[in-house]
N, C-alpha and C. Protein backbone atom coordinates (compact mmCIF):
# COMPACT_ATOMS: atom_id res chain seq x y z
N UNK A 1 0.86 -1.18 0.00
CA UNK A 1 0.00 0.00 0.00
C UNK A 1 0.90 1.23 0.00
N UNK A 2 0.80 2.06 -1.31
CA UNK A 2 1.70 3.21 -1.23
C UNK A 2 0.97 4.46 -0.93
N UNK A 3 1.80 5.06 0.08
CA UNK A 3 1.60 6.56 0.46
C UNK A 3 1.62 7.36 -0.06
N UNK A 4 1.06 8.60 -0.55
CA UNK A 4 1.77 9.71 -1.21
C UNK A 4 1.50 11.23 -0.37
N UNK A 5 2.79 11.67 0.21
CA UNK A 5 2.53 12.49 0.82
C UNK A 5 3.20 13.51 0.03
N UNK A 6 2.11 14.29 -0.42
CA UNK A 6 2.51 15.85 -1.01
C UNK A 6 3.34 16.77 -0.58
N UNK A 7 3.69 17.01 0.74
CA UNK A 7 4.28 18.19 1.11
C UNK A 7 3.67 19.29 2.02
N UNK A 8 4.20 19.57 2.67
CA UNK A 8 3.52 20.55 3.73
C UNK A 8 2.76 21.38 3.09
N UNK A 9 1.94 21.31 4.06
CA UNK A 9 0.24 22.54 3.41
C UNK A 9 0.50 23.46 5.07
N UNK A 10 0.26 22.96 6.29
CA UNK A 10 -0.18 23.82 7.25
C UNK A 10 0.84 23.90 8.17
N UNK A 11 1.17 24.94 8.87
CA UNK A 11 1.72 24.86 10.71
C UNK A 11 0.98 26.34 11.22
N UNK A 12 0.44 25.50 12.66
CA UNK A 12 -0.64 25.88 13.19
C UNK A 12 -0.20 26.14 14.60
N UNK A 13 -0.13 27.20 14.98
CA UNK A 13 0.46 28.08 16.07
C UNK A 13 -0.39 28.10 17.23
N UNK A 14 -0.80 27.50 18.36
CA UNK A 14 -1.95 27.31 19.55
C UNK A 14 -1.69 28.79 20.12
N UNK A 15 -2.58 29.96 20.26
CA UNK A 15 -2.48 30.87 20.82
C UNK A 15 -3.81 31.49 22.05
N UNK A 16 -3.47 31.58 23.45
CA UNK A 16 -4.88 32.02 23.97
C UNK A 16 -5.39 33.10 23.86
N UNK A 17 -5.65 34.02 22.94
CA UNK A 17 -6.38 35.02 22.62
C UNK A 17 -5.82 35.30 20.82
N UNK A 18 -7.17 34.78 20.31
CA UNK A 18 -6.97 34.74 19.04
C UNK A 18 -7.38 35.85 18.17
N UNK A 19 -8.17 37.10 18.70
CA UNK A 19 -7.91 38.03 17.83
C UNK A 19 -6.50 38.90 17.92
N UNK A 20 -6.28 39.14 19.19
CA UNK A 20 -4.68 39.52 19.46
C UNK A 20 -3.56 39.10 18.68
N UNK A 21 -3.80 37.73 18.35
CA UNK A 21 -2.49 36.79 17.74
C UNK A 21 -2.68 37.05 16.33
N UNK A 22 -4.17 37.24 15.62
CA UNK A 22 -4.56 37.47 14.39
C UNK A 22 -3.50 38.76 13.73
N UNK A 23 -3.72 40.01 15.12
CA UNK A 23 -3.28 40.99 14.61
C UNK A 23 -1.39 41.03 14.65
N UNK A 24 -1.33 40.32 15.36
CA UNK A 24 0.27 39.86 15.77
C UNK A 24 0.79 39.63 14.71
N UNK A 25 0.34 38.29 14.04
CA UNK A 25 0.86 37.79 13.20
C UNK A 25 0.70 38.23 11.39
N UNK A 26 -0.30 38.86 11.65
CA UNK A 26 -0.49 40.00 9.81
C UNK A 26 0.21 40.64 9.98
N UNK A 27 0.94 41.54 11.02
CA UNK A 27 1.87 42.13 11.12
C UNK A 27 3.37 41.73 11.17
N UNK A 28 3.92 40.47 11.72
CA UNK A 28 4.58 40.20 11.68
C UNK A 28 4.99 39.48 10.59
N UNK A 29 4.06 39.02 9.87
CA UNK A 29 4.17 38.03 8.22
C UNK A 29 4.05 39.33 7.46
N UNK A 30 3.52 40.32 7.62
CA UNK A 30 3.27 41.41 6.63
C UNK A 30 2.11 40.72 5.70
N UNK A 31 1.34 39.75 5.80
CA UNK A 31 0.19 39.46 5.55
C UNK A 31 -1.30 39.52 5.95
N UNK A 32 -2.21 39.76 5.38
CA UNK A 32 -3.67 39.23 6.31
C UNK A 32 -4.14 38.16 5.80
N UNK A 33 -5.13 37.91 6.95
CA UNK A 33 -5.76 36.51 6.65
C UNK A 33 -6.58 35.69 5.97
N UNK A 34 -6.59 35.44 4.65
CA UNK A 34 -7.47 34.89 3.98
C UNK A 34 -8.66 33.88 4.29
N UNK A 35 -8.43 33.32 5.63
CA UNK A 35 -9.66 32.55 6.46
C UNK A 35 -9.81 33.39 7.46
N UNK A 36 -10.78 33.74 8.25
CA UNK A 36 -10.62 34.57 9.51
C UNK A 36 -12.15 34.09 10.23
N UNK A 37 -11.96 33.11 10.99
CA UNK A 37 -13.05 32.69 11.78
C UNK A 37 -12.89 32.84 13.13
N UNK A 38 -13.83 33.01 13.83
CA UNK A 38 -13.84 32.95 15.39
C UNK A 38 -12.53 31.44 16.07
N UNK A 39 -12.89 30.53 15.46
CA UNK A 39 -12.46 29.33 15.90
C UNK A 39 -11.02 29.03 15.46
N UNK A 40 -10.69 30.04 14.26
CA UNK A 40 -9.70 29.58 13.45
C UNK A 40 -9.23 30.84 12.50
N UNK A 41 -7.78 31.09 12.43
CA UNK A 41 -7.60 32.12 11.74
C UNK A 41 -6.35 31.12 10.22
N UNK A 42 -6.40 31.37 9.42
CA UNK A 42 -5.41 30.80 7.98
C UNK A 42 -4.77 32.19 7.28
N UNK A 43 -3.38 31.79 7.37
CA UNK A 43 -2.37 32.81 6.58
C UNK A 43 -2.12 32.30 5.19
N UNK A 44 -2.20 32.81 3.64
CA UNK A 44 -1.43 32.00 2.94
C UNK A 44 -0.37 32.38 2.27
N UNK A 45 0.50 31.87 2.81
CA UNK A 45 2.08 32.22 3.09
C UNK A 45 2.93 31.37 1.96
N UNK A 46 2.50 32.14 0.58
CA UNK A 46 3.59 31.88 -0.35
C UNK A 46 3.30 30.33 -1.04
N UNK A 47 1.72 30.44 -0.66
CA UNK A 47 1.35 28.64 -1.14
C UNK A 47 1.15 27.80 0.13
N UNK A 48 1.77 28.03 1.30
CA UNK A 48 1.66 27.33 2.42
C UNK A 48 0.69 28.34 3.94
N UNK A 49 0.05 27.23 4.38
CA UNK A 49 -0.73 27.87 5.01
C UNK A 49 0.12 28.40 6.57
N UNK A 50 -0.07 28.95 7.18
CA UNK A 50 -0.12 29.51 9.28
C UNK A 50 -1.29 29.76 9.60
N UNK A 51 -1.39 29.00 10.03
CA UNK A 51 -2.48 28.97 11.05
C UNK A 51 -2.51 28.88 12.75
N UNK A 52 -3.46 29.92 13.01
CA UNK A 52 -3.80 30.07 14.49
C UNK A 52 -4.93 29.54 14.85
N UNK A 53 -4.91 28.80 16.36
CA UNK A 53 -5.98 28.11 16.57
C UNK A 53 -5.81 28.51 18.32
N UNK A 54 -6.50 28.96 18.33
CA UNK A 54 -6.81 28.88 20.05
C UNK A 54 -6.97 27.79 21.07
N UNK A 55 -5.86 28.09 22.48
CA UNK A 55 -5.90 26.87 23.36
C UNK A 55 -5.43 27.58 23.95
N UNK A 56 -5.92 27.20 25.35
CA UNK A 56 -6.07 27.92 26.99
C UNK A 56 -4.51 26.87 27.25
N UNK A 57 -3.38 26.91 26.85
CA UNK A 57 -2.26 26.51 27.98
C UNK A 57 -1.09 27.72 28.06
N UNK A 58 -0.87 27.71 29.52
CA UNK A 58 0.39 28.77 29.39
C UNK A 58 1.24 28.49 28.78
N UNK A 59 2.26 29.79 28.28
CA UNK A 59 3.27 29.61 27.31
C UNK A 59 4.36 28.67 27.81
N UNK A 60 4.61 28.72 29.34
CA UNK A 60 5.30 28.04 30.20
C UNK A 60 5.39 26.66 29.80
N UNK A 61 4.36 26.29 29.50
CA UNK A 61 4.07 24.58 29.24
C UNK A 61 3.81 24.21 27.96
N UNK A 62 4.64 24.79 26.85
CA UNK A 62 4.23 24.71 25.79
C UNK A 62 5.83 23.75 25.51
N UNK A 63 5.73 22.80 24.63
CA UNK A 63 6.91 22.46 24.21
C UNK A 63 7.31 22.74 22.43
N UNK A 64 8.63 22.62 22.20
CA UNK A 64 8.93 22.63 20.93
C UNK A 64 9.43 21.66 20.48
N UNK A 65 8.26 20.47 20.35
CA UNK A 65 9.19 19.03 20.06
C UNK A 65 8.16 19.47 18.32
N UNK A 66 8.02 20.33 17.87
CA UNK A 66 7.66 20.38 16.37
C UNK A 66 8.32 21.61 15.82
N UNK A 67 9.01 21.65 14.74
CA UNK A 67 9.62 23.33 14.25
C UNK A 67 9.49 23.31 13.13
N UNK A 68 8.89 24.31 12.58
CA UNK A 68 9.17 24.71 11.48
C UNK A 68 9.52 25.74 11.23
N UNK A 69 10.13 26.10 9.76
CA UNK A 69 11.33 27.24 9.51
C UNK A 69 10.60 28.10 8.11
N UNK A 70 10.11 29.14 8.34
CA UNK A 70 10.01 29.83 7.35
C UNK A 70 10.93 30.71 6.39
N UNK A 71 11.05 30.70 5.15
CA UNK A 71 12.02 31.01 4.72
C UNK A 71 12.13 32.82 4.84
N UNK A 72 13.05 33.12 4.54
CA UNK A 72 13.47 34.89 4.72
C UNK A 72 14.80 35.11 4.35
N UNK A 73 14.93 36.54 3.29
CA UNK A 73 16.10 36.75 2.58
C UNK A 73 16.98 37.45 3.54
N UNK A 74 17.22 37.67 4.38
CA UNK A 74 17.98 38.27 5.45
C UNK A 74 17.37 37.88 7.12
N UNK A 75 18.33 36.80 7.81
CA UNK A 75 18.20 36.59 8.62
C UNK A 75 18.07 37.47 9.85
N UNK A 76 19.15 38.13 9.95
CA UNK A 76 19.75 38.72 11.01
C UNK A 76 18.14 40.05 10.97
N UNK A 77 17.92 40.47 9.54
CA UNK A 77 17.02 41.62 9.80
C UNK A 77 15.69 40.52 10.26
N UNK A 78 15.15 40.09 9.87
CA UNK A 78 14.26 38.96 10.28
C UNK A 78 13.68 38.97 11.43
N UNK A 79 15.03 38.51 12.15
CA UNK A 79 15.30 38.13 13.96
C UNK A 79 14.95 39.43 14.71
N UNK A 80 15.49 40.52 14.15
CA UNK A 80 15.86 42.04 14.58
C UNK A 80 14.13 42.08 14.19
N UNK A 81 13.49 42.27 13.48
CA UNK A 81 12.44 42.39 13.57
C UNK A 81 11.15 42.13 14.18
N UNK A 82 11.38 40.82 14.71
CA UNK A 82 10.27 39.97 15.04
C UNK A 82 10.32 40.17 16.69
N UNK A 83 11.71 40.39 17.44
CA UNK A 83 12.15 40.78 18.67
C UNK A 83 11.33 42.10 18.32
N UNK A 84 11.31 42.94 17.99
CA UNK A 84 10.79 44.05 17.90
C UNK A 84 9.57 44.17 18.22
N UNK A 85 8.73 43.47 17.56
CA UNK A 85 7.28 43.40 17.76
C UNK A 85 7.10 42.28 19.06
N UNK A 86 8.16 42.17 19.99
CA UNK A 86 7.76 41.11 20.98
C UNK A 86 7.89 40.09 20.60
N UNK A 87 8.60 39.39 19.84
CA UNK A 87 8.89 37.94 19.93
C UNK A 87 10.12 37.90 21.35
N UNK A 88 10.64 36.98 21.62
CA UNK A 88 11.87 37.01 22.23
C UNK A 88 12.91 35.73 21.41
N UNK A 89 14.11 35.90 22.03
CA UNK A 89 14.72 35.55 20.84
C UNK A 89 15.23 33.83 21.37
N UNK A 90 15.13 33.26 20.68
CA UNK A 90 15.10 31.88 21.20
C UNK A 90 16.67 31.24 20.86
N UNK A 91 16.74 31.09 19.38
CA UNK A 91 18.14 30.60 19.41
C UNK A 91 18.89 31.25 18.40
N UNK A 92 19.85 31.76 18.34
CA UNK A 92 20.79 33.10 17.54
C UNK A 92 20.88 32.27 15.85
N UNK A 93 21.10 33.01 15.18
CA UNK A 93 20.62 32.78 13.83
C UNK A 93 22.26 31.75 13.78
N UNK A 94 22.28 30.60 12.66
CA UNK A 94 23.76 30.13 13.20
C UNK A 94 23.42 29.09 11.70
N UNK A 95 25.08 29.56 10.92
CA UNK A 95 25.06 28.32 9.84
C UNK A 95 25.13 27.10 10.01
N UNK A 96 24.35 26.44 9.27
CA UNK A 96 24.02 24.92 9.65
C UNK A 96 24.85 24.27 8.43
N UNK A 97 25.35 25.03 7.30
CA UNK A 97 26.15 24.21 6.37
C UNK A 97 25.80 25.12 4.83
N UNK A 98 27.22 24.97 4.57
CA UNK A 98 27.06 26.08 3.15
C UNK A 98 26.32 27.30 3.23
N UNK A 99 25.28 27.75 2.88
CA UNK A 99 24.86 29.22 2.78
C UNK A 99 23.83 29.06 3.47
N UNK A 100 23.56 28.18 4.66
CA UNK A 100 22.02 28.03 5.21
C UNK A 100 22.15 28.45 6.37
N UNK A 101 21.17 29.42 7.28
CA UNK A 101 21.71 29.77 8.23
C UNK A 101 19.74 29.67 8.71
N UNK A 102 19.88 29.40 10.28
CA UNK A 102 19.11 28.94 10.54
C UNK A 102 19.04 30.02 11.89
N UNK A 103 17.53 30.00 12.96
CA UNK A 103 17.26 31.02 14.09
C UNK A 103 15.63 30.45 14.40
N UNK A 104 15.84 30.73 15.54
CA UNK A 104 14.32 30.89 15.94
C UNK A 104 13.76 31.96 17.40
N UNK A 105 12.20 32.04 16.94
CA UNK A 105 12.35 33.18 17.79
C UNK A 105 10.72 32.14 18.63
N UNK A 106 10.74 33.28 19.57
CA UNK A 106 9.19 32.91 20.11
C UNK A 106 8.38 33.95 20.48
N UNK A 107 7.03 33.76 19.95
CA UNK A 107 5.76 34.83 19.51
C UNK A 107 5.90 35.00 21.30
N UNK A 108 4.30 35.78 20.93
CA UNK A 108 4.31 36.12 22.85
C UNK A 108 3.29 34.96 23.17
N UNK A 109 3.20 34.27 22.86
CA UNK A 109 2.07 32.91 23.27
C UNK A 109 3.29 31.94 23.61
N UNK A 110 4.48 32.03 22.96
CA UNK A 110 5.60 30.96 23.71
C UNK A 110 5.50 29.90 22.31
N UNK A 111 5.05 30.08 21.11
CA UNK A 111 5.29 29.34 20.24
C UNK A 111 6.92 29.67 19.65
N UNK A 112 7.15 28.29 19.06
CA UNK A 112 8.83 28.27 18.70
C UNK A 112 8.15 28.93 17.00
N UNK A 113 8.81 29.83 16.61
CA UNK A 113 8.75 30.47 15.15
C UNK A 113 10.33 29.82 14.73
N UNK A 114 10.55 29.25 13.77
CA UNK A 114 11.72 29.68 12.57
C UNK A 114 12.26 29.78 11.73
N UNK A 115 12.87 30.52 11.70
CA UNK A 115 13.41 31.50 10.35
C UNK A 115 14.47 30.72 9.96
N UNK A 116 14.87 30.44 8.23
CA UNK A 116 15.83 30.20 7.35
C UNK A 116 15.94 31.15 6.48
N UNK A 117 17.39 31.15 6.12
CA UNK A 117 17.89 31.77 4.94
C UNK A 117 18.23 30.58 3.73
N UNK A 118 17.75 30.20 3.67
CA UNK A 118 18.54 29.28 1.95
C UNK A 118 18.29 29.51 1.20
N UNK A 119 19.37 30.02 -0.24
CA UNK A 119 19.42 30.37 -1.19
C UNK A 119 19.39 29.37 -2.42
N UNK A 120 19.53 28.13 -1.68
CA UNK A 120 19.18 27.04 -2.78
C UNK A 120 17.58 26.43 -2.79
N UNK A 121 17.27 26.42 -2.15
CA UNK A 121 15.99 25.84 -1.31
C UNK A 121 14.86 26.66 -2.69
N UNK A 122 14.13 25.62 -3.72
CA UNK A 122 13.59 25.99 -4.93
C UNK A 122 12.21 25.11 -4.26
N UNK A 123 11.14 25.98 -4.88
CA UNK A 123 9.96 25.69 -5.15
C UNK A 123 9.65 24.59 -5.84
N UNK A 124 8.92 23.11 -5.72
CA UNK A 124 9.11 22.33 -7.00
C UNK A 124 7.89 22.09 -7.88
């Protein structure tokens, strides 16, 4: 029985106050939201979706055993940015091999955000 898994469509950010995070995050993607429901907010981010979904746990108890890395042509401004609007800065932007340089930050809900630079990394 063969699988076929297409490729990432969603990552979905648990935040407890979801119009707050709505406005957080159009601002911080420099996007708005093409779904915008009470229950559920959808970003579409270059073909791929972000999504916010509301859940009552403190940021305290949130873990980052899932990451994903959104891409961005300048890291360092990226990082510098997102600290700006209140992220805090989680792990310093740092090459992982050849021209790829990798960072992550965290929203104010305590979600892990992160950011890549790769210049090879093609659409297929």
């Amino acid at each position: 029985m063969a699988t076929s898994i297409l490729g990432l469509r969603t990552t979905i950010y648990k935040v407890d106050d979801l119009a707050k995070a709505k406005e957080w995050f159009a601002s911080a993607f420099q996007v708005e939201p093409y779904f915008d429901e009470p229950f559920y907010v959808g970003f579409n981010m270059a073909g791929y979706e972000l999504g916010l979904l509301e859940e009552h746990i403190p940021a305290a108890e949130k873990t980052a055993n899932v990451l994903s890395y959104w891409g961005v042509d300048d890291i360092e401004k990226a990082v510098e940015k997102f600290i700006e609007m209140g992220a805090t800065e989680d792990t310093k932007p740092a090459n992982v091999g050849g021209d790829i340089v990798v960072a992550t930050v965290k929203d104010p809900w305590g979600n892990v955000i992160g950011l890549i630079y790769n210049p090879d990394f093609k659409l297929a």
